[in-house]
PDB file of N, CA and C in Angstrom:
ATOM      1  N   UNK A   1     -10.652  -1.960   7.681  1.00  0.00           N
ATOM      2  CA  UNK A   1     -10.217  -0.715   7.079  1.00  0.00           C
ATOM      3  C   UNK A   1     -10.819  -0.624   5.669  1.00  0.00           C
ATOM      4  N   UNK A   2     -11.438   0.733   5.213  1.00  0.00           N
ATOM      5  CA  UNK A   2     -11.922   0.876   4.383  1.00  0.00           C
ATOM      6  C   UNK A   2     -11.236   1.373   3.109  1.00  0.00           C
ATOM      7  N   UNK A   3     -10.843   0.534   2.142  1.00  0.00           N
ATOM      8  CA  UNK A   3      -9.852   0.809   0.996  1.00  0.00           C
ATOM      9  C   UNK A   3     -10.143   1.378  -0.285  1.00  0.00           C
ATOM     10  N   UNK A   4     -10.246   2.534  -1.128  1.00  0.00           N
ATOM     11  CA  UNK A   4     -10.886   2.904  -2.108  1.00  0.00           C
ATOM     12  C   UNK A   4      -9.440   2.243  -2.696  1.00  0.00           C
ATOM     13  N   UNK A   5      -9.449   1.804  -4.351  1.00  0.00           N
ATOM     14  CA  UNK A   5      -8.608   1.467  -5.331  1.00  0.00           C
ATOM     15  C   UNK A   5      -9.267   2.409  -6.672  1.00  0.00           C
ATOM     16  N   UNK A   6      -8.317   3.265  -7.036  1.00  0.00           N
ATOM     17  CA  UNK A   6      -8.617   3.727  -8.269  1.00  0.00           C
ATOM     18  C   UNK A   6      -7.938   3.791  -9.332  1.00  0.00           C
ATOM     19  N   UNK A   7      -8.031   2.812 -10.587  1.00  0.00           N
ATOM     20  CA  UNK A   7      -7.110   3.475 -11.622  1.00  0.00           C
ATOM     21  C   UNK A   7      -7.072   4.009 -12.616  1.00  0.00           C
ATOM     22  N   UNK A   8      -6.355   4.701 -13.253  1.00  0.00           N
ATOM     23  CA  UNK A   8      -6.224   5.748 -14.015  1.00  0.00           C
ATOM     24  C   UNK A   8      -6.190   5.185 -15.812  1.00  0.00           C
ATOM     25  N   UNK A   9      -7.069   5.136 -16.280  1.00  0.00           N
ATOM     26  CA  UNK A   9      -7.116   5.042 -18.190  1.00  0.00           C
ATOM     27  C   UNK A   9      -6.905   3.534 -18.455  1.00  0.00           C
ATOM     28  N   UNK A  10      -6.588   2.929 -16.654  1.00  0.00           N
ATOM     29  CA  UNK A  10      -7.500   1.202 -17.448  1.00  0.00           C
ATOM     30  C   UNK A  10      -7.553   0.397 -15.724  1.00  0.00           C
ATOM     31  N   UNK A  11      -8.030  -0.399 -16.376  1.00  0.00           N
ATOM     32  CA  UNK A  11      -9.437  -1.729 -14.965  1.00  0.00           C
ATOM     33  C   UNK A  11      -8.349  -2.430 -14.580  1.00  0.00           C
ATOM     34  N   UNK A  12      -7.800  -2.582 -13.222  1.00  0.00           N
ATOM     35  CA  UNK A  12      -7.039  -3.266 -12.339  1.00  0.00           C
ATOM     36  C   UNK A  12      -7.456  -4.760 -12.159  1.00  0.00           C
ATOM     37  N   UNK A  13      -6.647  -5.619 -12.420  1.00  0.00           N
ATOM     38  CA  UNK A  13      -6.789  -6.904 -12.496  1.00  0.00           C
ATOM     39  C   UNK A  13      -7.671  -7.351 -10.859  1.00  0.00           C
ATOM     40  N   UNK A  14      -8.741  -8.348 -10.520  1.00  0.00           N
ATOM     41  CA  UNK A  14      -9.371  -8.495  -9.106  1.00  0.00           C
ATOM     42  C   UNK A  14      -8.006  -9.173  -8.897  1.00  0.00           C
ATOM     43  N   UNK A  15      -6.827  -9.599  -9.221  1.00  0.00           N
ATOM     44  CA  UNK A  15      -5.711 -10.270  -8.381  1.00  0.00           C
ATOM     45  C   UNK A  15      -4.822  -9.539  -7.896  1.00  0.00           C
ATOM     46  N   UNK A  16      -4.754  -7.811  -8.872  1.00  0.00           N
ATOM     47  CA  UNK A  16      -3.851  -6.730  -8.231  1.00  0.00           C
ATOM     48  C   UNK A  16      -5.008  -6.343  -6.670  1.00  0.00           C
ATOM     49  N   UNK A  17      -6.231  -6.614  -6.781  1.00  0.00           N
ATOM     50  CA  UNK A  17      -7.007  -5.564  -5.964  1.00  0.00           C
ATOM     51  C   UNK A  17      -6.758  -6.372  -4.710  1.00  0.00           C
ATOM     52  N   UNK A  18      -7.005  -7.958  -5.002  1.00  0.00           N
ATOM     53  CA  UNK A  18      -6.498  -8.391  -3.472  1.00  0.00           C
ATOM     54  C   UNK A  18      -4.978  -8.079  -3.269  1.00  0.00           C
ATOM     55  N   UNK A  19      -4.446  -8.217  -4.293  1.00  0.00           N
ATOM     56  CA  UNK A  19      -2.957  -8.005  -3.614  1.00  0.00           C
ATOM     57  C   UNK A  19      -3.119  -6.364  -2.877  1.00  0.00           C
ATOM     58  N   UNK A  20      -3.161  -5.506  -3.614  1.00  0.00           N
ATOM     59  CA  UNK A  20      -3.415  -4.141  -3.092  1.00  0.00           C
ATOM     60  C   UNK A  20      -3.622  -4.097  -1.441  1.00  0.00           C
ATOM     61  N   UNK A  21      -5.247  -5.007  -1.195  1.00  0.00           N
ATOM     62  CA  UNK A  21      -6.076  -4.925  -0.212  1.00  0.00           C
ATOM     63  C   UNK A  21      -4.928  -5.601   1.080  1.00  0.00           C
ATOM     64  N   UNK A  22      -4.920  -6.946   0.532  1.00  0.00           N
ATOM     65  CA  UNK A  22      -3.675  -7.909   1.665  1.00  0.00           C
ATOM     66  C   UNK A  22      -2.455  -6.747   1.943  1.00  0.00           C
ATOM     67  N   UNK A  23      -1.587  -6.082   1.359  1.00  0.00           N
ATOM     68  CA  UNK A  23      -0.516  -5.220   1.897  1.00  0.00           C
ATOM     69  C   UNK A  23      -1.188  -4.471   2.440  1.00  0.00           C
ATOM     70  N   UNK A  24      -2.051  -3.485   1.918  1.00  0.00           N
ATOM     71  CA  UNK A  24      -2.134  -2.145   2.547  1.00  0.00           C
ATOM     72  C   UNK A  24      -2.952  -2.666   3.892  1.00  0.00           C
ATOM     73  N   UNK A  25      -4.006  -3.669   4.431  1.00  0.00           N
ATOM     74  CA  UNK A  25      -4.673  -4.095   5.747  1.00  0.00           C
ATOM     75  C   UNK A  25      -3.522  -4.649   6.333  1.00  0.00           C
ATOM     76  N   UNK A  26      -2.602  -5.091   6.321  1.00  0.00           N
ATOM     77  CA  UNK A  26      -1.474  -5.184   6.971  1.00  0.00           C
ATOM     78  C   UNK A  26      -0.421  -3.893   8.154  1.00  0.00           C
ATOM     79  N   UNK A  27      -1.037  -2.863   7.380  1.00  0.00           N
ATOM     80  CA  UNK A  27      -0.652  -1.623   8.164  1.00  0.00           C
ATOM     81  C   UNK A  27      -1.131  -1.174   9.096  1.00  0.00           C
ATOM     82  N   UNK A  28      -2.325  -1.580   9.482  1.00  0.00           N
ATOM     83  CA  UNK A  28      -3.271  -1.920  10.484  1.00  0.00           C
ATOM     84  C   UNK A  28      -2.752  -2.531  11.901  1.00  0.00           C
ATOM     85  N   UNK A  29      -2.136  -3.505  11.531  1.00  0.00           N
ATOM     86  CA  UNK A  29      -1.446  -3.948  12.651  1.00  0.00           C
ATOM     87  C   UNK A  29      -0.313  -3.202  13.336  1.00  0.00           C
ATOM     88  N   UNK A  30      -0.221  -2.274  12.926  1.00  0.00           N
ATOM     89  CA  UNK A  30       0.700  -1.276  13.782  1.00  0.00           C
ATOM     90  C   UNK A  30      -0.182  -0.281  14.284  1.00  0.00           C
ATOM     91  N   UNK A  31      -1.079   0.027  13.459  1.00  0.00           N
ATOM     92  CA  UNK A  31      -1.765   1.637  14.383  1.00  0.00           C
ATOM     93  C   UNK A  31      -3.454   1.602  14.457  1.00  0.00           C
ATOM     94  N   UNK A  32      -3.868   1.598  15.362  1.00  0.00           N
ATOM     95  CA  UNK A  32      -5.148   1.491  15.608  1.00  0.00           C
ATOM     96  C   UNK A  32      -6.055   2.746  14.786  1.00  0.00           C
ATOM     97  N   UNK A  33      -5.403   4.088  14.711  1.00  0.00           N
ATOM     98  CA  UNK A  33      -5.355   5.586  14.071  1.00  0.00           C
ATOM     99  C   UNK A  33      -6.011   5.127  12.771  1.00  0.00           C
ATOM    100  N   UNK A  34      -5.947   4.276  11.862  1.00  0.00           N
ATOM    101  CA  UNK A  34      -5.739   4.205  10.653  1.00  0.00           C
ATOM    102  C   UNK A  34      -7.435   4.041  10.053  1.00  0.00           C
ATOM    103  N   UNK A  35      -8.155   5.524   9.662  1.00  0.00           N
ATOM    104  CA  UNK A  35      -8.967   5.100   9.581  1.00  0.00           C
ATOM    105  C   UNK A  35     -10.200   4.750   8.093  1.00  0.00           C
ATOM    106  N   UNK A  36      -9.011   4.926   6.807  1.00  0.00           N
ATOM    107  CA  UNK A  36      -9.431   4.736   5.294  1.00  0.00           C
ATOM    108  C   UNK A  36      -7.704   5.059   4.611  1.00  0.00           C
ATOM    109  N   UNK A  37      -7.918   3.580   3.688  1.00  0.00           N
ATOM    110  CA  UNK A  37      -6.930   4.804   2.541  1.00  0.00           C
ATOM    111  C   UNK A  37      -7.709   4.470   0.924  1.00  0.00           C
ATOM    112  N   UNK A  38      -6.500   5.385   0.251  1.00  0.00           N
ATOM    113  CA  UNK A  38      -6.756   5.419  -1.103  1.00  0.00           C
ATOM    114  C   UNK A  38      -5.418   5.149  -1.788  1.00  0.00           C
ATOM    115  N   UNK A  39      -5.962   4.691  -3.086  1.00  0.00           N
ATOM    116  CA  UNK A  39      -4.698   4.003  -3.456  1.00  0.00           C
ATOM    117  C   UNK A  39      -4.998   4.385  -4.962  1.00  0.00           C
ATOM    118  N   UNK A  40      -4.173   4.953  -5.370  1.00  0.00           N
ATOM    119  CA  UNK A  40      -4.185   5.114  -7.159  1.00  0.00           C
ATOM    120  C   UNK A  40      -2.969   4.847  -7.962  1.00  0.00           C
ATOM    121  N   UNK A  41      -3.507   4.416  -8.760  1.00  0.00           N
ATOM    122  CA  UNK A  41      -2.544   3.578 -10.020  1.00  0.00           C
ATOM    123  C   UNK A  41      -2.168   3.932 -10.856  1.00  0.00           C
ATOM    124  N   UNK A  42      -1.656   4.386 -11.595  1.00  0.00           N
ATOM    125  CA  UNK A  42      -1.582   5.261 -12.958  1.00  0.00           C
ATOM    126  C   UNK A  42      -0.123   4.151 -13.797  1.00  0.00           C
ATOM    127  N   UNK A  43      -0.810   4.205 -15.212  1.00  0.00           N
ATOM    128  CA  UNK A  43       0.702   3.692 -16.472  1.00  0.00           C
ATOM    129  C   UNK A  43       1.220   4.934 -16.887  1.00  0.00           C
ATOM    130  N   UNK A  44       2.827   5.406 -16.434  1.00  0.00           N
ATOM    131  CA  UNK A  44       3.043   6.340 -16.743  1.00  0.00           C
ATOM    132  C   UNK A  44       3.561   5.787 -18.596  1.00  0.00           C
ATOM    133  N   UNK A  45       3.400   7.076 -19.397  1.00  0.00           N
ATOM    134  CA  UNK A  45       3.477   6.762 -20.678  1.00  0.00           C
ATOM    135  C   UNK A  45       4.299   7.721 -20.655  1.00  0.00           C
ATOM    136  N   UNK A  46       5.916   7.269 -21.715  1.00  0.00           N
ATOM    137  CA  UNK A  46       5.198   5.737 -23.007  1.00  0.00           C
ATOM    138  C   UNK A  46       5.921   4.662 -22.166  1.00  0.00           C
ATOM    139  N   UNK A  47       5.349   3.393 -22.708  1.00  0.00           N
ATOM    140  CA  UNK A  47       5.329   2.058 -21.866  1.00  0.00           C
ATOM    141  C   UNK A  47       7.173   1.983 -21.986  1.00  0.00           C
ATOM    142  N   UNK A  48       7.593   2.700 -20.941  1.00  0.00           N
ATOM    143  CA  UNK A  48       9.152   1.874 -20.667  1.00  0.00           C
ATOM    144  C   UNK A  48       9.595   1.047 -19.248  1.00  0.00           C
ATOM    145  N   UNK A  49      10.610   0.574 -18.935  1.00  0.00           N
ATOM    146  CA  UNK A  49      10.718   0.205 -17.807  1.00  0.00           C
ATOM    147  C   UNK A  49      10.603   1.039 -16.892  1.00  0.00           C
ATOM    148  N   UNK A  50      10.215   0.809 -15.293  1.00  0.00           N
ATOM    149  CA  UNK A  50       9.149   1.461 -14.480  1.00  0.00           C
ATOM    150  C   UNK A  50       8.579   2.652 -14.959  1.00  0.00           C
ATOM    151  N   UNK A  51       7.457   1.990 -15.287  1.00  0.00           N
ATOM    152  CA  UNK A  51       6.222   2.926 -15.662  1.00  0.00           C
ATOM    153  C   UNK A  51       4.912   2.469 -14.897  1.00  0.00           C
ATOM    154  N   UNK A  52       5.120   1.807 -13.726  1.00  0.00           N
ATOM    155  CA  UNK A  52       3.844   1.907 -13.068  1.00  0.00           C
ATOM    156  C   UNK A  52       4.072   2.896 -11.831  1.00  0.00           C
ATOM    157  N   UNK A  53       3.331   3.606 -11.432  1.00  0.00           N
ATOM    158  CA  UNK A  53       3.066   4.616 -10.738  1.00  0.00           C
ATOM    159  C   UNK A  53       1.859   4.820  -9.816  1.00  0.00           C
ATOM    160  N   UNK A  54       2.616   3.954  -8.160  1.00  0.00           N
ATOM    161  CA  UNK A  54       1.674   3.738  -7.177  1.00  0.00           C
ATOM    162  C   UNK A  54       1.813   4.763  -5.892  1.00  0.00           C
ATOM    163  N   UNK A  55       0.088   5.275  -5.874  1.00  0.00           N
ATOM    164  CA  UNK A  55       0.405   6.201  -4.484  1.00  0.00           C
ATOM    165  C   UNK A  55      -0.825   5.899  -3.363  1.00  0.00           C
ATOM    166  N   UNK A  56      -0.472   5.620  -2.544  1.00  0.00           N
ATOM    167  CA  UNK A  56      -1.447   5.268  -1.558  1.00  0.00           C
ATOM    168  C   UNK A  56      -1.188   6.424  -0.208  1.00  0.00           C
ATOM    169  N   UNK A  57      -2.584   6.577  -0.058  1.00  0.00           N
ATOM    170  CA  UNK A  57      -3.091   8.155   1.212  1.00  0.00           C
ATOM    171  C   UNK A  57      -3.380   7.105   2.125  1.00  0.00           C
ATOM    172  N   UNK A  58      -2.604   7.105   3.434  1.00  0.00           N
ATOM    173  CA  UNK A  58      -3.747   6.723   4.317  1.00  0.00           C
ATOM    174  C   UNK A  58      -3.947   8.014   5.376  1.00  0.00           C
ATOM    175  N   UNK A  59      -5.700   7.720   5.424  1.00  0.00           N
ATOM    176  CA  UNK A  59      -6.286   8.748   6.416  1.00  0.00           C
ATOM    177  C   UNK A  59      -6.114   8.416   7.819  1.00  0.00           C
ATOM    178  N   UNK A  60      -5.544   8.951   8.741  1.00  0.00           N
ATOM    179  CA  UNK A  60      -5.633   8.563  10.018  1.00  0.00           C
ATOM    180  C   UNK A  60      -6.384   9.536  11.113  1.00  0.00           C
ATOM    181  N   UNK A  61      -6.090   9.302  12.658  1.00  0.00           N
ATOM    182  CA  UNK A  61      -6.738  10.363  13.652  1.00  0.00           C
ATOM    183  C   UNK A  61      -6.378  11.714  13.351  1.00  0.00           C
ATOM    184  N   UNK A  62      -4.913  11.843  13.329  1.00  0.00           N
ATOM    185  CA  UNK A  62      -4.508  13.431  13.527  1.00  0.00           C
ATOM    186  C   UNK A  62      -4.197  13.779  11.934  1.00  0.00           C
ATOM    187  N   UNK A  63      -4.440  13.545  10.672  1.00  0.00           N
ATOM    188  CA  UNK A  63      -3.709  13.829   9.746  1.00  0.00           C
ATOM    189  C   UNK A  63      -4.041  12.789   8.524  1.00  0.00           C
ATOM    190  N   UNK A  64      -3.061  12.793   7.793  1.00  0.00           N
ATOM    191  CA  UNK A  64      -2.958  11.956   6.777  1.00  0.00           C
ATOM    192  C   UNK A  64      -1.950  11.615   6.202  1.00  0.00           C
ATOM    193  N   UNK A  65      -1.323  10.549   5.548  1.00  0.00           N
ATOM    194  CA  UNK A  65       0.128   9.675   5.442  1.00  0.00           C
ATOM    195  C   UNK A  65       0.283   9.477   4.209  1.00  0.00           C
ATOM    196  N   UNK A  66       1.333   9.619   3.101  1.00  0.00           N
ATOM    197  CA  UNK A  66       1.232   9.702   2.102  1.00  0.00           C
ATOM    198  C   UNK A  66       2.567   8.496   1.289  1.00  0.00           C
ATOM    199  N   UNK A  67       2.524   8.206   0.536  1.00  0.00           N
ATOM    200  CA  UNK A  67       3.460   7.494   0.111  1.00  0.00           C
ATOM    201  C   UNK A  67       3.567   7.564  -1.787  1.00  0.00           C
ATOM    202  N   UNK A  68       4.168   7.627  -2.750  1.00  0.00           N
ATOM    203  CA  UNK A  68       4.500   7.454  -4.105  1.00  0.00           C
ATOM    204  C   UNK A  68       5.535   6.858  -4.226  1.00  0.00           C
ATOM    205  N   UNK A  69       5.540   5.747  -5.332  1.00  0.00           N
ATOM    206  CA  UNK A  69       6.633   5.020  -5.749  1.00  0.00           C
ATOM    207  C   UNK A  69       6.199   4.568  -7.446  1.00  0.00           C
ATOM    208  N   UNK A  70       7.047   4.420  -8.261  1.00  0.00           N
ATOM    209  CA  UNK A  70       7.155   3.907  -9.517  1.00  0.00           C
ATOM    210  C   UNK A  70       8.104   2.930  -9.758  1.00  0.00           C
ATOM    211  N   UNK A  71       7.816   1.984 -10.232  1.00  0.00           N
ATOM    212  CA  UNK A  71       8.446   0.608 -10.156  1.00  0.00           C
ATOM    213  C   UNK A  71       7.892   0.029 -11.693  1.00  0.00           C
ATOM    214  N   UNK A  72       8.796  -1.214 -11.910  1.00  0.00           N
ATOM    215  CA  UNK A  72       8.622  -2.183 -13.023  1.00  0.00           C
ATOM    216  C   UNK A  72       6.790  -2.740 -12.659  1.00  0.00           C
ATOM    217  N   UNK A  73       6.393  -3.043 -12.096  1.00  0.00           N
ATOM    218  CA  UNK A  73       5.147  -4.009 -11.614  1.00  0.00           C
ATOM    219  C   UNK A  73       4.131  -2.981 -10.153  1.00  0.00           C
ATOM    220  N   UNK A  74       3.259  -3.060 -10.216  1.00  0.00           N
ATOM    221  CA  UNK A  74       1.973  -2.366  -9.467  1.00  0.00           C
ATOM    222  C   UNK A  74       2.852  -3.351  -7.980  1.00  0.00           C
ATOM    223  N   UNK A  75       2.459  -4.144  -8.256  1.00  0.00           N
ATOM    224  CA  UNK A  75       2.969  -4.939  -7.306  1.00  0.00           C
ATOM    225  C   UNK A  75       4.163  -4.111  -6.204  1.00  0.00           C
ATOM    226  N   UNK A  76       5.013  -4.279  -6.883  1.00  0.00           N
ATOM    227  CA  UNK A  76       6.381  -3.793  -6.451  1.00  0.00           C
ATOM    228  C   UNK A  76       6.004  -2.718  -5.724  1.00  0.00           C
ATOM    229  N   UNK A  77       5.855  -1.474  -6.772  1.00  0.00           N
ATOM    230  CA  UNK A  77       5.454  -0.254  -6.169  1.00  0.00           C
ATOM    231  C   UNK A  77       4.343  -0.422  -5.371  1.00  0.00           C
ATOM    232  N   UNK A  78       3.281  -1.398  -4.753  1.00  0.00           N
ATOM    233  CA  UNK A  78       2.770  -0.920  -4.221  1.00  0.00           C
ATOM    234  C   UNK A  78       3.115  -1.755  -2.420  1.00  0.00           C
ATOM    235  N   UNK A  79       4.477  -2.651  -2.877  1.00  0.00           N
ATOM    236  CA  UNK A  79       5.446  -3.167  -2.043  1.00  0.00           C
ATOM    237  C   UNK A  79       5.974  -2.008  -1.207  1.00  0.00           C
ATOM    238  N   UNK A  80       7.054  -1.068  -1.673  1.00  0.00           N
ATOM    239  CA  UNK A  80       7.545  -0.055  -1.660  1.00  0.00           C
ATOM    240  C   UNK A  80       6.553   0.856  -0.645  1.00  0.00           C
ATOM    241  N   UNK A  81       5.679   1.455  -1.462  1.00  0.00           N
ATOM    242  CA  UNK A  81       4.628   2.484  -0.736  1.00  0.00           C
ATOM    243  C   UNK A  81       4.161   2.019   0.462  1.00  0.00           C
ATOM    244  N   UNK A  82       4.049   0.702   1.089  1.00  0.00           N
ATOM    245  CA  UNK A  82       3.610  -0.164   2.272  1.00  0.00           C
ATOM    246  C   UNK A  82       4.879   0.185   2.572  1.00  0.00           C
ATOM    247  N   UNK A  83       6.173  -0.318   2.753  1.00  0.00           N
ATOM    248  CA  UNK A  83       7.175  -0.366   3.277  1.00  0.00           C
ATOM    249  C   UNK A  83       7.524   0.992   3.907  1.00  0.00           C
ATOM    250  N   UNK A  84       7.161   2.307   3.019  1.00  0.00           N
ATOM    251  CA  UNK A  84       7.487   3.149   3.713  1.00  0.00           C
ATOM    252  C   UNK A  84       6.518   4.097   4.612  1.00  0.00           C
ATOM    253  N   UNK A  85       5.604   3.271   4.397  1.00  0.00           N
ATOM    254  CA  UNK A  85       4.313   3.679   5.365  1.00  0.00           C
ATOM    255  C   UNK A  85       4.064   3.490   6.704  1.00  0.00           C
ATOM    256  N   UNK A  86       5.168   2.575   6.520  1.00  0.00           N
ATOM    257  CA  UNK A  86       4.906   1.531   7.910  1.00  0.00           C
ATOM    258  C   UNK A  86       5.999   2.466   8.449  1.00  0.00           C
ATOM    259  N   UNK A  87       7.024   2.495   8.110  1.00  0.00           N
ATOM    260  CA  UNK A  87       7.507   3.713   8.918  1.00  0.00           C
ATOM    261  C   UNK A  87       7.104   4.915   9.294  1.00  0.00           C
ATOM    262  N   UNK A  88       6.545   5.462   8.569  1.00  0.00           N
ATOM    263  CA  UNK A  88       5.698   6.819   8.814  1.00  0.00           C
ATOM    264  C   UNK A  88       4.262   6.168   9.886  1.00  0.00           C
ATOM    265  N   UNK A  89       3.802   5.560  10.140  1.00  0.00           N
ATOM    266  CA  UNK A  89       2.413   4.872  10.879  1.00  0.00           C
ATOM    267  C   UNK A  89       3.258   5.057  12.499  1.00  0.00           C
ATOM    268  N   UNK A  90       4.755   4.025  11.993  1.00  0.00           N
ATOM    269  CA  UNK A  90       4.977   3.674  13.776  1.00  0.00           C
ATOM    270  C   UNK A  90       5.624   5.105  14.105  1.00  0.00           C
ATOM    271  N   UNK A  91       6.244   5.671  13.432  1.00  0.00           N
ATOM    272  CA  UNK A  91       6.168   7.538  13.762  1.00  0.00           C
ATOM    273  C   UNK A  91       5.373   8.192  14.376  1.00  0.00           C
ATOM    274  N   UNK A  92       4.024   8.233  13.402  1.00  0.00           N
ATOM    275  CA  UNK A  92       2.969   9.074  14.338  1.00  0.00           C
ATOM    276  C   UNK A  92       2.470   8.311  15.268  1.00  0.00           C
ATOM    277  N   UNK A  93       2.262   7.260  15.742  1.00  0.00           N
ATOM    278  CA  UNK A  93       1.984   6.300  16.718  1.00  0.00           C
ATOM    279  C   UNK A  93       3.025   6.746  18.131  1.00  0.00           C
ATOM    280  N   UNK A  94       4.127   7.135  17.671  1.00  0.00           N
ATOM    281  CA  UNK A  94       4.806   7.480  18.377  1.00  0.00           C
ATOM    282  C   UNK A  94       4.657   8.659  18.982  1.00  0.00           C
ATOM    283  N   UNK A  95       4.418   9.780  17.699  1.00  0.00           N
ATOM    284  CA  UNK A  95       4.130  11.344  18.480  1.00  0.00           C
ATOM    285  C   UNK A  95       2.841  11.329  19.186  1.00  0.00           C
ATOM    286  N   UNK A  96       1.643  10.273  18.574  1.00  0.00           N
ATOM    287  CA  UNK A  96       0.079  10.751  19.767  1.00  0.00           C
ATOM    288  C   UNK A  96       0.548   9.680  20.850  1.00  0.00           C
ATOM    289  N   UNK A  97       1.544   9.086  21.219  1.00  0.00           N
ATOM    290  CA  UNK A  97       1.734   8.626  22.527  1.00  0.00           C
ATOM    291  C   UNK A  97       2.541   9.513  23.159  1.00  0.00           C
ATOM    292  N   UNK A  98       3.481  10.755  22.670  1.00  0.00           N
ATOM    293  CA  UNK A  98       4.612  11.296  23.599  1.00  0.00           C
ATOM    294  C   UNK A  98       3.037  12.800  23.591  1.00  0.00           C
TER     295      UNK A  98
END
């Protein structure tokens, strides 16, 4: 799966990008459909507790899947945005089988 990472007014650590890469290719294993996402990062300002601000698109067959979350850590939020993706994945997995 082909993963764009983009962030917004500063350079993502290469240890957030594998982390990024390891969750979001994990979603994979539920839907064959899944065919790019994008993932953007943004520091919401001014620096208080949760101020990171993660949204990941994934592109699939019929559509496209969306997720936003803001959390203390990229991490977290980009915990979150997987978590509820995966519900939305085995969903439409569900409607192009009925």
């Amino acid at each position: 799966m082909n993963i764009q990472i983009q962030s917004v007014h500063f350079e993502a650590a290469s240890h957030l990008k594998e982390f990024i890469e390891k969750k979001v290719n994990k979603l994979g294993k539920y839907s064959d459909s899944i065919l790019d996402a994008e993932v953007i990062l943004k520091v919401v300002k001014p620096e208080v507790a949760n101020n990171k601000d993660a949204s990941v698109k994934l592109n699939i067959k019929n559509g496209e899947l969306f997720a936003n979350k803001v959390a203390d850590t990229f991490e977290e939020a980009i915990t979150h945005c997987v978590e509820a993706l995966e519900k939305q994945v085995v969903k439409a997995k569900e409607k192009e089988r009925n």
